[in-house]
Protein backbone atom coordinates (compact mmCIF):
# COMPACT_ATOMS: atom_id res chain seq x y z
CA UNK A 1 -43.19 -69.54 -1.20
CA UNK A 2 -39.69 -71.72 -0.34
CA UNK A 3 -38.25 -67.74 -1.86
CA UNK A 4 -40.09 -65.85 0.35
CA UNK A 5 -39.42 -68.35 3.56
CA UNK A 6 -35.18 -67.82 2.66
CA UNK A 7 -35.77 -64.16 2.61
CA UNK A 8 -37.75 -64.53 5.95
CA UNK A 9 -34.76 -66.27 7.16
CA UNK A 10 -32.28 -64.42 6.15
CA UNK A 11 -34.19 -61.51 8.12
CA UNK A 12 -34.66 -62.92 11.31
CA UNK A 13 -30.27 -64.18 11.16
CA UNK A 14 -28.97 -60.81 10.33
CA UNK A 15 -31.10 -58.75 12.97
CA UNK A 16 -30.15 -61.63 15.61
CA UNK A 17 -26.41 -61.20 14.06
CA UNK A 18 -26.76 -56.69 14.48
CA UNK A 19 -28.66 -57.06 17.89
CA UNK A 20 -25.99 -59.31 19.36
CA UNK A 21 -23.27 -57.07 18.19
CA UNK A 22 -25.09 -54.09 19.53
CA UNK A 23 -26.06 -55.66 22.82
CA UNK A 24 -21.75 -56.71 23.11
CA UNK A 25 -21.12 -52.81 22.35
CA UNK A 26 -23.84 -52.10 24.84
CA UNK A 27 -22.26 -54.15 27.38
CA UNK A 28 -18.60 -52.90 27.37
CA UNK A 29 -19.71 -49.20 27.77
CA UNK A 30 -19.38 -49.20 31.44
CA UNK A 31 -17.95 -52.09 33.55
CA UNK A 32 -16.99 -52.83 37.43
CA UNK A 33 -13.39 -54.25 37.78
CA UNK A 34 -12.17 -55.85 40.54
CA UNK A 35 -8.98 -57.81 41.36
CA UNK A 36 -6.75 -59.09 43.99
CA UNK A 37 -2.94 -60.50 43.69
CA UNK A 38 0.67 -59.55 44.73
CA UNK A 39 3.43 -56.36 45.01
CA UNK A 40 6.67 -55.50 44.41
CA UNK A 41 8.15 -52.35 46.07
CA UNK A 42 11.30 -51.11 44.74
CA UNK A 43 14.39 -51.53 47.12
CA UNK A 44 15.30 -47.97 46.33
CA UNK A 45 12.64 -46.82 47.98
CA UNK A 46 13.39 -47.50 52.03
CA UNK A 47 15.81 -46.42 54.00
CA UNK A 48 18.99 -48.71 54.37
CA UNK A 49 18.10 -51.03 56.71
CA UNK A 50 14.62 -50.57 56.84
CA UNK A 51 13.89 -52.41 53.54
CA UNK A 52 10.58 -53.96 52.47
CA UNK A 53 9.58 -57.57 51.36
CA UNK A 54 10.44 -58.30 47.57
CA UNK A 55 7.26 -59.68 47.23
CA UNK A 56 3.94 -59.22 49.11
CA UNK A 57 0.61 -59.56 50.05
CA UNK A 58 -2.14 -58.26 49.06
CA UNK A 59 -2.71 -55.74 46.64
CA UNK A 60 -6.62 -54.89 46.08
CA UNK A 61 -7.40 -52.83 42.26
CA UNK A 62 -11.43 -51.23 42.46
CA UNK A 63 -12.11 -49.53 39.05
CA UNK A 64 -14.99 -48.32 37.11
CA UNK A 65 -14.22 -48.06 33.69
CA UNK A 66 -15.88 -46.41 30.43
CA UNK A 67 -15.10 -47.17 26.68
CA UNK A 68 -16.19 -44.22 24.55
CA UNK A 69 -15.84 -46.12 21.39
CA UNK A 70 -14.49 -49.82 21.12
CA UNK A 71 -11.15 -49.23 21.03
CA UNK A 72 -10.53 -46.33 23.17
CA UNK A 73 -11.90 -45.22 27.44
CA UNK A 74 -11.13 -44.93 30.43
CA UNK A 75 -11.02 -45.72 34.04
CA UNK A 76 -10.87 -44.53 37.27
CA UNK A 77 -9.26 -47.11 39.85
CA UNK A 78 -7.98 -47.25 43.43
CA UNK A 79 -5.14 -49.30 44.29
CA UNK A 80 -4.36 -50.65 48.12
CA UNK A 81 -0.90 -52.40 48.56
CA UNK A 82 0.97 -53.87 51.95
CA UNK A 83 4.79 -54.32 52.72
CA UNK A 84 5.76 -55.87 55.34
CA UNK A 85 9.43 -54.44 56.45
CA UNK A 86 11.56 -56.28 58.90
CA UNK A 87 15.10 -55.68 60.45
CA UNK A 88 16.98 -56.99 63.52
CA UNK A 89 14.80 -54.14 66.50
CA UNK A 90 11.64 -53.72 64.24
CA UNK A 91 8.76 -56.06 62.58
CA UNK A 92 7.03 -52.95 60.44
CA UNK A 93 4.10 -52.35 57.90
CA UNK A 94 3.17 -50.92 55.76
CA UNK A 95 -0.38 -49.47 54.12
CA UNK A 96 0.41 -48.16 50.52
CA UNK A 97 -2.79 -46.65 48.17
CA UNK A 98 -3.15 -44.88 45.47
CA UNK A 99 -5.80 -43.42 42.58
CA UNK A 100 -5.16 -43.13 38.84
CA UNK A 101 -7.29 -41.95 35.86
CA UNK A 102 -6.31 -43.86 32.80
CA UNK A 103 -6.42 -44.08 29.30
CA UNK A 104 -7.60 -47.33 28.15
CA UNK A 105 -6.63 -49.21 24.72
CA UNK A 106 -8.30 -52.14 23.47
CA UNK A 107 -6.23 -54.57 21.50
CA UNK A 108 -8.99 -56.36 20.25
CA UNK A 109 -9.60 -54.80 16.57
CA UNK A 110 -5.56 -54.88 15.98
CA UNK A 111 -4.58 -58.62 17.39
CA UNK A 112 -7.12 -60.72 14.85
CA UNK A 113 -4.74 -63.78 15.39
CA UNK A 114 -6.27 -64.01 19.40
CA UNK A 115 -9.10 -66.33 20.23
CA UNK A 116 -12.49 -64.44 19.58
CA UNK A 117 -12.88 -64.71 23.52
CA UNK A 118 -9.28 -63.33 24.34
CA UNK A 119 -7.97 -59.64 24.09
CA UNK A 120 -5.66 -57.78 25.42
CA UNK A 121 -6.10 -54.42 26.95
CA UNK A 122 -3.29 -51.50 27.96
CA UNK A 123 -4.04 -48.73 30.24
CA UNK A 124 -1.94 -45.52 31.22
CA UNK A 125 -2.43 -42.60 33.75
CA UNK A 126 -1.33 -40.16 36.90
CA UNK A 127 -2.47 -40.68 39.99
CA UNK A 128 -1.82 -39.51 43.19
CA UNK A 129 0.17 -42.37 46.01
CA UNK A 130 -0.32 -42.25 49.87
CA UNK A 131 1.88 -44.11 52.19
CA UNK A 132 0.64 -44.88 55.90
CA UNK A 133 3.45 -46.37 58.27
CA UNK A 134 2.27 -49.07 60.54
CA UNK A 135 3.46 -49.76 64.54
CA UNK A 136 6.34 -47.96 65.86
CA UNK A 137 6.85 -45.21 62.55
CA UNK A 138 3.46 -44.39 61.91
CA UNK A 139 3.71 -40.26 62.01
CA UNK A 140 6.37 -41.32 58.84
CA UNK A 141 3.46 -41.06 56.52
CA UNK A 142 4.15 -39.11 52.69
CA UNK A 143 2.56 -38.82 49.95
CA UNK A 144 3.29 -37.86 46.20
CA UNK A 145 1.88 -38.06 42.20
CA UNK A 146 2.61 -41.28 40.29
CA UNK A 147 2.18 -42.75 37.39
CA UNK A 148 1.00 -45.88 35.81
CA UNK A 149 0.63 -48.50 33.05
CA UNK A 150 0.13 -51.66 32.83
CA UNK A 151 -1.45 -54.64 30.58
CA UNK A 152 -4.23 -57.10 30.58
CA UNK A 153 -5.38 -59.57 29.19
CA UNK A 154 -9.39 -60.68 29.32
CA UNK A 155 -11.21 -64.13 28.93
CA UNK A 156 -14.66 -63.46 28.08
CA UNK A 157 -16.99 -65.90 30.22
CA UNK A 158 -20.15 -64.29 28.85
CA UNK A 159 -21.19 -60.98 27.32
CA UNK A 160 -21.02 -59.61 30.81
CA UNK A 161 -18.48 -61.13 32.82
CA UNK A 162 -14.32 -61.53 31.83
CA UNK A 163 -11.84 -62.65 33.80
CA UNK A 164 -8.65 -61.09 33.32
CA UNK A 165 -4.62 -61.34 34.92
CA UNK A 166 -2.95 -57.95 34.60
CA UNK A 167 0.87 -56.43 35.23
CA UNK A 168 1.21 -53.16 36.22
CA UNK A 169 4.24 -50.87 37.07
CA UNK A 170 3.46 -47.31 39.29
CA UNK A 171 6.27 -44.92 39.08
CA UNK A 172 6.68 -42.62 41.70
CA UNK A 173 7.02 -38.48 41.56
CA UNK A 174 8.61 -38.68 45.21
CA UNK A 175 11.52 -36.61 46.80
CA UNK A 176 14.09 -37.60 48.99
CA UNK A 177 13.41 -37.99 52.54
CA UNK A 178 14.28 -34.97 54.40
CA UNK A 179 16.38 -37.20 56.81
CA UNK A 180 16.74 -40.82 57.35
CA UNK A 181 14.19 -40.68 60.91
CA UNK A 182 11.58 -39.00 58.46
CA UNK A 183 12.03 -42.51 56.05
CA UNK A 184 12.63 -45.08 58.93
CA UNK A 185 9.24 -47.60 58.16
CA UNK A 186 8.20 -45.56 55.19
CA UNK A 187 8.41 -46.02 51.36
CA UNK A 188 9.00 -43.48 48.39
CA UNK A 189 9.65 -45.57 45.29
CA UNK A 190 8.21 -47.65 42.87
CA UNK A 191 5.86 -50.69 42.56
CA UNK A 192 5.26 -53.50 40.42
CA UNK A 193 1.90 -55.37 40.74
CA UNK A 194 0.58 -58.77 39.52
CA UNK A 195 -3.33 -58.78 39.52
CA UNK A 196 -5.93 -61.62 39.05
CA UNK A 197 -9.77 -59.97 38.42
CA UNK A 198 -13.18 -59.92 37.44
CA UNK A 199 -14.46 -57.30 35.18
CA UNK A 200 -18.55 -57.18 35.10
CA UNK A 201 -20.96 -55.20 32.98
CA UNK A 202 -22.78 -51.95 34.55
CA UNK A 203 -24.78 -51.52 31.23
CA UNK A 204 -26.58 -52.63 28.37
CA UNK A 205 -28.15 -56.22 27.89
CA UNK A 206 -30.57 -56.47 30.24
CA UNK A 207 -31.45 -59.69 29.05
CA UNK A 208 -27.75 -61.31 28.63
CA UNK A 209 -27.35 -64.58 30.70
């Protein structure tokens, strides 16, 4: 009897043990992010005179993203940045956006010495970039391919929510302005983000808390 009620045991821990690894699987298949935090536009890319902020505010990252197996997906994500740009005769701004599709790599099976709950995750991809002049050089508007990669790195709150900070640079596949009146308020260069998020389950685990 005390034989059969171990193997009973036994049983019942290692389908809870496959069923919770299944339903985690389940879970990271297809997942909302969403994130808000700061900008960096390269100098290089304003006219003399016309340059933006070093730093700004905001930059908003929307992204659906699907892992095909656990180590390997990927995403689909819009980006929307503002500059502010100032000189002596003009207070301008800025509206900068962009779209990517990107590979996504995660970390997690490689980096064993990270917390169970921590992992780090890299992405890569093209995209296209739109720029949008605000105020008095709004017609200055261009647009051009990019592309981008980044890193971050996820807290896992539950089996359907993570937090996560990530660092991303967006390299730009611009031209030079035609003439400086075509650039005057407008930006062709690069940018460096710094993101803070929330990445949430689309699938799987109906029952996860």
């Amino acid at each position: 009897m005390k034989t059969s009620f171990k193997y009973y045991c036994t049983f019942i821990l290692l389908f809870c043990f496959v069923n919770y690894g299944f339903s985690q699987k389940e879970t990271a298949k297809w997942k909302a992010l969403i994130a808000l935090g700061l900008n960096s536009p390269s100098q290089g890319g304003f006219v003399e005179g016309f340059e933006g902020n070093t730093v700004n505010f905001p930059t908003i990252n929307l992204g659906v993203q699907r892992m095909f197996t656990p180590k390997y997906g990927v995403k689909l994500d819009l980006g929307y940045n503002r500059f502010g740009v100032e000189n002596e005769l003009f207070e301008n701004k800025i509206n900068y956006t962009r779209i990517n599709a990107q590979l996504v790599y995660d970390t997690s099976q490689v980096f064993y010495f990270l917390p169970q709950n921590v992992t780090l995750v890299g992405h890569i991809g093209p995209g296209y970039s739109m720029v949008k002049p605000l105020g008095d050089f709004k017609d200055n508007d261009v647009s051009y391919l990019n592309a981008m990669a980044g890193i971050e790195i996820h807290h896992y709150v539950s089996r359907t929510v993570n937090v996560f900070a990530d660092v991303s640079y967006i390299y730009g596949f611009s031209s030079d302005f035609e003439n400086v009146e075509s650039g005057l308020g407008s930006f062709n260069g690069n940018v460096a983000t710094l993101t803070f998020g929330v990445a949430i389950s689309l699938s799987g685990c109906v029952t996860c808390n």
